[in-house]
N, C-alpha and C. Protein backbone atom coordinates (compact mmCIF):
# COMPACT_ATOMS: atom_id res chain seq x y z
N UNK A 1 20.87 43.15 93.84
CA UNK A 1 19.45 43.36 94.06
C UNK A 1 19.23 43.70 95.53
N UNK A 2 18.09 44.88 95.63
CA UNK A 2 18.20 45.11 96.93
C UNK A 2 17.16 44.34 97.74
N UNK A 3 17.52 43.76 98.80
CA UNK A 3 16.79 42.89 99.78
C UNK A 3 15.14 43.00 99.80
N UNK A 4 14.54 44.39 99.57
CA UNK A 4 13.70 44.93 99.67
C UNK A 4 12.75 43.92 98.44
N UNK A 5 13.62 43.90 97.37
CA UNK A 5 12.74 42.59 96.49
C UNK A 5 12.45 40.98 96.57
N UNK A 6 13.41 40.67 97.82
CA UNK A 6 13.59 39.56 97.53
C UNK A 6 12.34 38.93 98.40
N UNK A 7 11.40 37.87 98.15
CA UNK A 7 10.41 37.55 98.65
C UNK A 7 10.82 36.17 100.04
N UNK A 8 10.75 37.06 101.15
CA UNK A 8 11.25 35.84 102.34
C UNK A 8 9.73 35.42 102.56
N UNK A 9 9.48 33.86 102.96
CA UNK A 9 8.23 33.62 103.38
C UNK A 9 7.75 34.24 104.46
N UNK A 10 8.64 34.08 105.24
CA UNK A 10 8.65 34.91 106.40
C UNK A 10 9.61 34.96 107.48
N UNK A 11 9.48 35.87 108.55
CA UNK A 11 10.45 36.25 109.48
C UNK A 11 11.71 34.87 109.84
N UNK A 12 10.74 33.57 110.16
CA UNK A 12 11.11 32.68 111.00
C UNK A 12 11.93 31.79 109.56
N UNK A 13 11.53 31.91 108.42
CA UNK A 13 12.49 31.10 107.11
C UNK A 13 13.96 32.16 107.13
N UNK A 14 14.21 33.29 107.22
CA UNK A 14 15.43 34.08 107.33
C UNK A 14 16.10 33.65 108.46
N UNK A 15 15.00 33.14 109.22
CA UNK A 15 16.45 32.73 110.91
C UNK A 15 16.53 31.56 110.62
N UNK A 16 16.17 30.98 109.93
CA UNK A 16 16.20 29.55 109.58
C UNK A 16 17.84 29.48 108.37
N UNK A 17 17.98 30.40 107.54
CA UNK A 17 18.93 30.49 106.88
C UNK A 17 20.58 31.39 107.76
N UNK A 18 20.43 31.60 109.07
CA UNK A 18 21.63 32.03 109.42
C UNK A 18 21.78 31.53 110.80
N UNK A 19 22.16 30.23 110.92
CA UNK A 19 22.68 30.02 112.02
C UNK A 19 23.73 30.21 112.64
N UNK A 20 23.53 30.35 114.03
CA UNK A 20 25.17 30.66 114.70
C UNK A 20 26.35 30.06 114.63
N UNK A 21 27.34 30.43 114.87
CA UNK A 21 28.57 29.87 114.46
C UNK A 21 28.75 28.41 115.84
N UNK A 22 29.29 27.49 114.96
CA UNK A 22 29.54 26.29 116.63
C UNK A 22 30.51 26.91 117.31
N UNK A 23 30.66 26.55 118.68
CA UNK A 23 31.39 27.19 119.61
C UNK A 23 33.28 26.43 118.99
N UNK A 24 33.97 27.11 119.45
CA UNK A 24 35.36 26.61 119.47
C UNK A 24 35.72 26.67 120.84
N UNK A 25 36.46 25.53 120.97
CA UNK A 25 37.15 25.36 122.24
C UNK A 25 38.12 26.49 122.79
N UNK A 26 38.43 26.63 123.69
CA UNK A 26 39.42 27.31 124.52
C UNK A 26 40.87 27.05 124.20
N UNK A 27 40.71 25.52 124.56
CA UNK A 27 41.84 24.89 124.67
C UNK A 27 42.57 25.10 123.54
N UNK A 28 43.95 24.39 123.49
CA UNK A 28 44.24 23.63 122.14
C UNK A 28 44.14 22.83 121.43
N UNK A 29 44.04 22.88 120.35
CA UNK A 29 43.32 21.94 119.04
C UNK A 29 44.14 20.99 118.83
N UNK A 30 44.15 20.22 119.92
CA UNK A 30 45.74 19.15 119.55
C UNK A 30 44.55 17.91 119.42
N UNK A 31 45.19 17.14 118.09
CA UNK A 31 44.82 16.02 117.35
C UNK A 31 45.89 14.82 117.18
N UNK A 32 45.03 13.86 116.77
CA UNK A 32 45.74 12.38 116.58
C UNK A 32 45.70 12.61 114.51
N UNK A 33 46.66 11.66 114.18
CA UNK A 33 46.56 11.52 112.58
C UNK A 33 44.98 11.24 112.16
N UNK A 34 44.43 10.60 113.04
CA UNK A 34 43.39 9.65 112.50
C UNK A 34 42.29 11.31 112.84
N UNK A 35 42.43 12.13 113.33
CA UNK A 35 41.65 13.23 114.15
C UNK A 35 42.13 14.06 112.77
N UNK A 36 42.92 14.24 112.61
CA UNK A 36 42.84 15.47 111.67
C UNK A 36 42.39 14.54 110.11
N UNK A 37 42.40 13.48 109.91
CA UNK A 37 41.61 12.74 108.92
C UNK A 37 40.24 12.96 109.06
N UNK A 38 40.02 13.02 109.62
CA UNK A 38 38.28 13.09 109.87
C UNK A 38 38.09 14.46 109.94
N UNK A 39 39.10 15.29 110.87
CA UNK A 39 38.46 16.59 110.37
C UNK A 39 38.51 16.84 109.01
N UNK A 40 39.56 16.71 107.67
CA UNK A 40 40.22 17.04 106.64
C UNK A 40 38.66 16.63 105.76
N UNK A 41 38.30 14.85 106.27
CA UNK A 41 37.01 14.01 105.22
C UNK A 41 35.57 14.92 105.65
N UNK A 42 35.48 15.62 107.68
CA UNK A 42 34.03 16.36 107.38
C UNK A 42 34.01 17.26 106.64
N UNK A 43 34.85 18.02 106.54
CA UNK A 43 35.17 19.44 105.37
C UNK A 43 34.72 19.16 104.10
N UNK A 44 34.96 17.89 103.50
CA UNK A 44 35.08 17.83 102.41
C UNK A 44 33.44 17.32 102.40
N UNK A 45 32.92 16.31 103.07
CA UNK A 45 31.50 16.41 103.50
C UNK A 45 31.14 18.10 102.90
N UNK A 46 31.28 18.76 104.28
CA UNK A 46 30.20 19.72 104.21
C UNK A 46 30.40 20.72 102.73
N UNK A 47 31.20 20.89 102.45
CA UNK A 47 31.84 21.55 100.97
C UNK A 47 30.68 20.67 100.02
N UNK A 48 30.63 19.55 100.02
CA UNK A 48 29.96 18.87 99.20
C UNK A 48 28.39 19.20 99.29
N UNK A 49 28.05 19.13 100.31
CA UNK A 49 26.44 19.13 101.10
C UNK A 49 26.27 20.61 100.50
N UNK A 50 27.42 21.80 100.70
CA UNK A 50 27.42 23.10 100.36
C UNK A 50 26.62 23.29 98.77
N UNK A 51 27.29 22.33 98.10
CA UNK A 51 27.45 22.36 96.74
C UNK A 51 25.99 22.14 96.28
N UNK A 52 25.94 21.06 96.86
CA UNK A 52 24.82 20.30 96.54
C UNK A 52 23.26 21.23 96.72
N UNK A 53 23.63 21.65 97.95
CA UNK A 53 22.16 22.72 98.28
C UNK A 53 22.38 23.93 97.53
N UNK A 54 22.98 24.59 97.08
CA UNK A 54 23.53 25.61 96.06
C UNK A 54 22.72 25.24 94.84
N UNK A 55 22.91 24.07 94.40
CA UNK A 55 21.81 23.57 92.91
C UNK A 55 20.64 24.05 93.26
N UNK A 56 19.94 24.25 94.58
CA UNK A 56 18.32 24.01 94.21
C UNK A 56 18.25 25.22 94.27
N UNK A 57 16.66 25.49 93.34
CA UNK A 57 16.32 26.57 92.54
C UNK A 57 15.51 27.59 93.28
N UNK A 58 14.78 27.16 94.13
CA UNK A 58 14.06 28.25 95.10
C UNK A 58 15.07 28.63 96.11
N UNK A 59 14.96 29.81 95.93
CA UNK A 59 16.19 30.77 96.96
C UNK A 59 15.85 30.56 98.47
N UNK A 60 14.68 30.33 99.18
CA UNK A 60 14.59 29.86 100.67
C UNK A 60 15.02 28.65 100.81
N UNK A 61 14.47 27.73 99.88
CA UNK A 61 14.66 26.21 100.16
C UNK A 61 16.50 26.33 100.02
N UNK A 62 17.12 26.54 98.81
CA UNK A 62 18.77 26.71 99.09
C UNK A 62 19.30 27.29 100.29
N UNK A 63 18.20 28.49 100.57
CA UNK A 63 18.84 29.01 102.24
C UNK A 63 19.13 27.70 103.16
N UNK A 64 17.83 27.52 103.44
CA UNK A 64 17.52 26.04 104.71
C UNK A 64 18.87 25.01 104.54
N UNK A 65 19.00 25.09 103.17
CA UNK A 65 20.05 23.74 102.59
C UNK A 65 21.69 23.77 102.94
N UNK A 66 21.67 25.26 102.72
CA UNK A 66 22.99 25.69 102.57
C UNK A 66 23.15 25.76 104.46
N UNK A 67 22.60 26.34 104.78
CA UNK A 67 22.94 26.85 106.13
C UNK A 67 23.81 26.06 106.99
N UNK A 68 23.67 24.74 107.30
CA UNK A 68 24.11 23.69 107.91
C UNK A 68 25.43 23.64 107.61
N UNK A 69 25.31 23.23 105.95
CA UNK A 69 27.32 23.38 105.48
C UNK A 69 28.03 24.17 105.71
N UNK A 70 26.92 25.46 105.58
CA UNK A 70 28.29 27.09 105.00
C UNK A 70 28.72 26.72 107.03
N UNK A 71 27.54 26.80 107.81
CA UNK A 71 28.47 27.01 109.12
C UNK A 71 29.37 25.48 109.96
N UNK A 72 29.42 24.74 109.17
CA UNK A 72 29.71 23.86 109.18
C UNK A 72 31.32 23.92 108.80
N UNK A 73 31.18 24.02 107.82
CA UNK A 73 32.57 24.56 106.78
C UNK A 73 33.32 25.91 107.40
N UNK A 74 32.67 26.67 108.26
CA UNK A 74 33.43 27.76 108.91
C UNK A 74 34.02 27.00 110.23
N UNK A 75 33.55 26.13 110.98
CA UNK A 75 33.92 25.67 111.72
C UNK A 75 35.18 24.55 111.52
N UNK A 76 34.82 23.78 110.75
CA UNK A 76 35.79 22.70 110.73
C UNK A 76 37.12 23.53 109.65
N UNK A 77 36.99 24.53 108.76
CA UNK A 77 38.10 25.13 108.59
C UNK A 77 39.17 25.86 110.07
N UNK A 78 38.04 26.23 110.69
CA UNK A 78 39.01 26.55 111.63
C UNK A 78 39.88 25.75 112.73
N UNK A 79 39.20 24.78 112.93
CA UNK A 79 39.76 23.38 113.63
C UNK A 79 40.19 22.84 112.75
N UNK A 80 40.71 23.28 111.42
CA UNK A 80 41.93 22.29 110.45
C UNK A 80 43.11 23.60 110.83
N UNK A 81 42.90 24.77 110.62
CA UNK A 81 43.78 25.83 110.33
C UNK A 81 44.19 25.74 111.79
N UNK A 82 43.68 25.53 113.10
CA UNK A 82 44.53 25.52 114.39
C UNK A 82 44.89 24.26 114.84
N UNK A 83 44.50 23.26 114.13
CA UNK A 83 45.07 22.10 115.10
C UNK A 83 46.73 21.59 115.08
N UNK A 84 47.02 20.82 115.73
CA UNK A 84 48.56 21.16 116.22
C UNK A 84 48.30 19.03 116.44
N UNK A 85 48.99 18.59 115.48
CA UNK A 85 49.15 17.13 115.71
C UNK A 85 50.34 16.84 116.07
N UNK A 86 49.70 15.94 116.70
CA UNK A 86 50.99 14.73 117.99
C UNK A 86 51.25 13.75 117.94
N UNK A 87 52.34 13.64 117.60
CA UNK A 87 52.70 12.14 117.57
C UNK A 87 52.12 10.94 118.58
N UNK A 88 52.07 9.65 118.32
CA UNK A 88 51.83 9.15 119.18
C UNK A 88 52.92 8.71 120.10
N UNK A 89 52.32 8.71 121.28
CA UNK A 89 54.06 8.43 122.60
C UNK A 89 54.79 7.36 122.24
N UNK A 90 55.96 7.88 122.48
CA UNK A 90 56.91 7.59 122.49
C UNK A 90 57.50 5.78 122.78
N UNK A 91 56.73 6.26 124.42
CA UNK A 91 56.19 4.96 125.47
C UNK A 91 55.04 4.70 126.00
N UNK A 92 54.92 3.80 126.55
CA UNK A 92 53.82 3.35 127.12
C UNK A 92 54.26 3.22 129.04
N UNK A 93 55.14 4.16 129.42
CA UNK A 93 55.30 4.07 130.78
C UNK A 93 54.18 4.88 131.49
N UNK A 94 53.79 5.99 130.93
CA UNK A 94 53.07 6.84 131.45
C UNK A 94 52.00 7.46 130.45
N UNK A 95 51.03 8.00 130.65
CA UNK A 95 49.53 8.13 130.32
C UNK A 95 49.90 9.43 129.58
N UNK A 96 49.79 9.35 128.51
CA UNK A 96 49.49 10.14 127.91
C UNK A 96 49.01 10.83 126.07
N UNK A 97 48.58 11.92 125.56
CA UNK A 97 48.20 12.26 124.67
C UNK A 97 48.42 10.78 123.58
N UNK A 98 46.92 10.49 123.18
CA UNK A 98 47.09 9.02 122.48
C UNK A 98 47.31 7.90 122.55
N UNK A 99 47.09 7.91 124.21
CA UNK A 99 47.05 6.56 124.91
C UNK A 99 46.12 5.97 125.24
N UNK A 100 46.36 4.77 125.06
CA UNK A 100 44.78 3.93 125.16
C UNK A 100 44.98 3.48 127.00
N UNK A 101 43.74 3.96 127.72
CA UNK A 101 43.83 3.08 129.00
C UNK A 101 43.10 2.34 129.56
N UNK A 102 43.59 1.51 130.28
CA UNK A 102 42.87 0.53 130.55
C UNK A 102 42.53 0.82 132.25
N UNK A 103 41.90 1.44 133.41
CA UNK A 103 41.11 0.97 134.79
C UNK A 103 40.23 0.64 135.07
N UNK A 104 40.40 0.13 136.54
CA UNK A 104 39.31 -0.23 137.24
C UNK A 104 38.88 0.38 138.22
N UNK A 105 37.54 0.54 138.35
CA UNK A 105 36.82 1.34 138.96
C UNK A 105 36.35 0.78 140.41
N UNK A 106 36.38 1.79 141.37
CA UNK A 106 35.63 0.99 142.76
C UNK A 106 34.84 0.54 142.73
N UNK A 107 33.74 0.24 141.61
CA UNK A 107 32.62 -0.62 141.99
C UNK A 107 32.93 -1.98 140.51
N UNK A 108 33.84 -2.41 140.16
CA UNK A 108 34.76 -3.52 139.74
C UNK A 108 34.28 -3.48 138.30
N UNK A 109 34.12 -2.21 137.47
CA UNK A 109 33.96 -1.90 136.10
C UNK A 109 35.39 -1.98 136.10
N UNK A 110 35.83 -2.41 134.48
CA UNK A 110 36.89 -2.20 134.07
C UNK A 110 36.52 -1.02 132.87
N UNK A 111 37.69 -0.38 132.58
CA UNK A 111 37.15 0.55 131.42
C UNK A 111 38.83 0.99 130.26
N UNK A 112 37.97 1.10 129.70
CA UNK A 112 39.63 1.55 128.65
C UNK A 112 38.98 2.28 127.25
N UNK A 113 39.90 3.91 127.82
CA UNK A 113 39.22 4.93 126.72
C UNK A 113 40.62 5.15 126.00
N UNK A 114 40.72 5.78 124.79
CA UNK A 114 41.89 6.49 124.15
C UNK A 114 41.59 8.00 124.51
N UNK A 115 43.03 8.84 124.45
CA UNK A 115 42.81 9.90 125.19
C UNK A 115 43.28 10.30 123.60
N UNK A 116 42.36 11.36 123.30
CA UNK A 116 42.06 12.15 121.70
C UNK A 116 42.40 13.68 121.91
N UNK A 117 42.06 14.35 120.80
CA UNK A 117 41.22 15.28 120.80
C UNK A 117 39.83 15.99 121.15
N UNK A 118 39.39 17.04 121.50
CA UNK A 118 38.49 17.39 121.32
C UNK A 118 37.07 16.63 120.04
N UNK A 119 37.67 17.03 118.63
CA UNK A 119 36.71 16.45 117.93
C UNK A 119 36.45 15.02 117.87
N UNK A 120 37.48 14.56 117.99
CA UNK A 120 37.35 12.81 117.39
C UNK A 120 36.93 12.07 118.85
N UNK A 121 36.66 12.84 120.05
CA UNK A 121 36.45 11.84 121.39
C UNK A 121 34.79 11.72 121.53
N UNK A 122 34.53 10.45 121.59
CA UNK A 122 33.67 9.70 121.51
C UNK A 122 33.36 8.45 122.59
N UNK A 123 32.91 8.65 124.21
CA UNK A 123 33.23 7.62 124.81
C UNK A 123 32.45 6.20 124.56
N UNK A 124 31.65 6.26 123.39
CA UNK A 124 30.73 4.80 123.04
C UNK A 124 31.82 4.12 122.42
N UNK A 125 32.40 5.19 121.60
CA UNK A 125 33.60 4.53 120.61
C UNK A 125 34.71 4.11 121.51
N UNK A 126 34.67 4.51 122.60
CA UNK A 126 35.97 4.04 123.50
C UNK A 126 36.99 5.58 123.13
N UNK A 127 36.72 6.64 123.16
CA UNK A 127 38.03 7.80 123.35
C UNK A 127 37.09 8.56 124.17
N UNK A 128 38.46 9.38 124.68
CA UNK A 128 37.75 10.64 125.60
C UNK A 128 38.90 11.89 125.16
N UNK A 129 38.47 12.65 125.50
CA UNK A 129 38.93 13.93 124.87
C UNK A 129 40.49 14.43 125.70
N UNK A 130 41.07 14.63 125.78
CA UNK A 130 42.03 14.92 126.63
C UNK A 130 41.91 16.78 127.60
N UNK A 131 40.58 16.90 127.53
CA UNK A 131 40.41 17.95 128.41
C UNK A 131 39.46 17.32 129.45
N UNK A 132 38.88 15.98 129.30
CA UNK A 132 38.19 15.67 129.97
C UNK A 132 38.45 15.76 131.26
N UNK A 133 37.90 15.49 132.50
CA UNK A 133 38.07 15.43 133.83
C UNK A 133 38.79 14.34 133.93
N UNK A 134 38.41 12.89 133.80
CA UNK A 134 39.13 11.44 133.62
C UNK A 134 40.55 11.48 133.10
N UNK A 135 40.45 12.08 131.62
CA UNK A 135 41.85 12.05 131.33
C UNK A 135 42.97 13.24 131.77
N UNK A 136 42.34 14.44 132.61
CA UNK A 136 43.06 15.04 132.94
C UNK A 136 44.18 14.51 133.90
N UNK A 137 43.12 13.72 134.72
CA UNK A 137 43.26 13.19 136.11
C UNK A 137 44.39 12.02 135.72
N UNK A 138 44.60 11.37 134.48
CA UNK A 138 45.24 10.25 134.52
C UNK A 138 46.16 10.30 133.59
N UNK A 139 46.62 11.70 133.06
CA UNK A 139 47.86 12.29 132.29
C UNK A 139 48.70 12.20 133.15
N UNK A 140 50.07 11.88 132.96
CA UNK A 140 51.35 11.65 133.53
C UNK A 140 51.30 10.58 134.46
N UNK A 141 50.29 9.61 134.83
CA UNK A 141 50.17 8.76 135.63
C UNK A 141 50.66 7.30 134.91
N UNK A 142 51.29 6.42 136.32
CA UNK A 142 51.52 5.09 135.54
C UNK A 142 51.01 4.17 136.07
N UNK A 143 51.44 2.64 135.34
CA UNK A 143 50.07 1.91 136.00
C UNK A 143 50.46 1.47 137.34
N UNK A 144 49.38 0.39 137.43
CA UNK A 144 48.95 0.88 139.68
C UNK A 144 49.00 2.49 140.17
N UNK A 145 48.89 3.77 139.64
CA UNK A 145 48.42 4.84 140.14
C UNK A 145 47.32 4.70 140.29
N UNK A 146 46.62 5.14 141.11
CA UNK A 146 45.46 5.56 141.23
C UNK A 146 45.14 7.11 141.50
N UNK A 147 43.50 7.24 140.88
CA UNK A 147 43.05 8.78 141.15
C UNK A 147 42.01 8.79 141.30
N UNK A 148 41.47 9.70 141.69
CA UNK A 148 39.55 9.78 142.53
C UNK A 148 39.67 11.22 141.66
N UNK A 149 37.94 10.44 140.87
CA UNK A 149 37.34 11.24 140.03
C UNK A 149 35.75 11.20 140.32
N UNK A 150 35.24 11.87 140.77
CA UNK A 150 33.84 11.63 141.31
C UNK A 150 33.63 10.71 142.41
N UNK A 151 34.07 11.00 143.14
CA UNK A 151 34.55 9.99 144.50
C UNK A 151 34.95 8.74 144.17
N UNK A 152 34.85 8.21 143.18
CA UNK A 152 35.53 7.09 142.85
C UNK A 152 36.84 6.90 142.60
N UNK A 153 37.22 5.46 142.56
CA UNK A 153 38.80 5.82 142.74
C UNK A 153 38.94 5.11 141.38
N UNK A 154 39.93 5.36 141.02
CA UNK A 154 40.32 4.56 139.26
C UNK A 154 41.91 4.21 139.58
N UNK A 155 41.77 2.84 138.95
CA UNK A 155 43.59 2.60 139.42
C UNK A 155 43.68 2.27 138.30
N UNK A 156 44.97 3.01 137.43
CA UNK A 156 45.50 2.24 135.95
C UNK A 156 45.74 1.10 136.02
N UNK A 157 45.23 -0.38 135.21
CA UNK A 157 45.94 -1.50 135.13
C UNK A 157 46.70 -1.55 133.98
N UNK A 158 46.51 -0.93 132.48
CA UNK A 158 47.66 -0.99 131.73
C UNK A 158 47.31 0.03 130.36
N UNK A 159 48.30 0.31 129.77
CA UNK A 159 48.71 1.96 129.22
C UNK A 159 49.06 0.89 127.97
N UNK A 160 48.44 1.60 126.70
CA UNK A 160 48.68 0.93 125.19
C UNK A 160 49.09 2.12 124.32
């Protein structure tokens, strides 16, 4: 059927049905087991949400519905199809990919993030992403190193 029939409410309900694609990182898509689980369970989310807005019967309202999943589902397929999982280390001598750390900060915060992925880093949850500034700064480092990250200084007290 040609477009010409199909009744849009108006201009602003059609931009409402095609949103932009989410950005993808630069980097590499390197993940933890528990990271590509969650990407593997949102997929299956949004596939579902897909499905689900697909049932309803007015063709704008399914637009609005669908939109969220379909670009949803383009995204997290592609962060399943590139990600590249890592074991967790080996050791605990030195800081790195999937390490939980533990410093202290010059003004006598203690802090301890896991160094993740991109998707799964969450610093409320306690992870940070491993492109972050923090964890860049404290990859290959061991404990008593210290590093200045925003003029502050951070000294590792211990690597999990």
């Amino acid at each position: 059927m040609s477009v010409a029939f199909v009744k849009e409410e108006s201009a602003e309900t059609a931009a409402e049905t095609q949103l932009p694609d989410r950005p993808i990182s630069p980097h590499p898509n390197l993940v933890t087991e528990a990271g590509l689980k969650a990407l593997e369970r949102q997929l299956q989310e949004a596939r579902a949400a897909f499905e689900a807005g697909n049932g309803v019967e007015d063709i704008n309202e399914r637009r609005r519905q669908t939109a969220g999943p379909a670009r949803d589902i383009r995204y997290l397929v592609e962060r399943l199809r590139t990600a590249q999982l890592i074991a967790p280390p080996a050791s605990n001598d030195v800081v790195a990919f999937g390490s939980t750390v533990t410093f202290n900060r010059d003004d006598g915060r203690v802090q301890t993030y896991r160094i993740v992925g991109e998707d799964e880093a969450d610093p409320k949850a306690g992870s940070i992403s491993y492109v972050s500034p923090v964890a860049r700064l404290l990859m290959g480092k061991s404990v008593g190193d210290a590093v200045t990250v925003g003029g502050q200084e951070l000294e590792i007290e211990k690597i999990v």
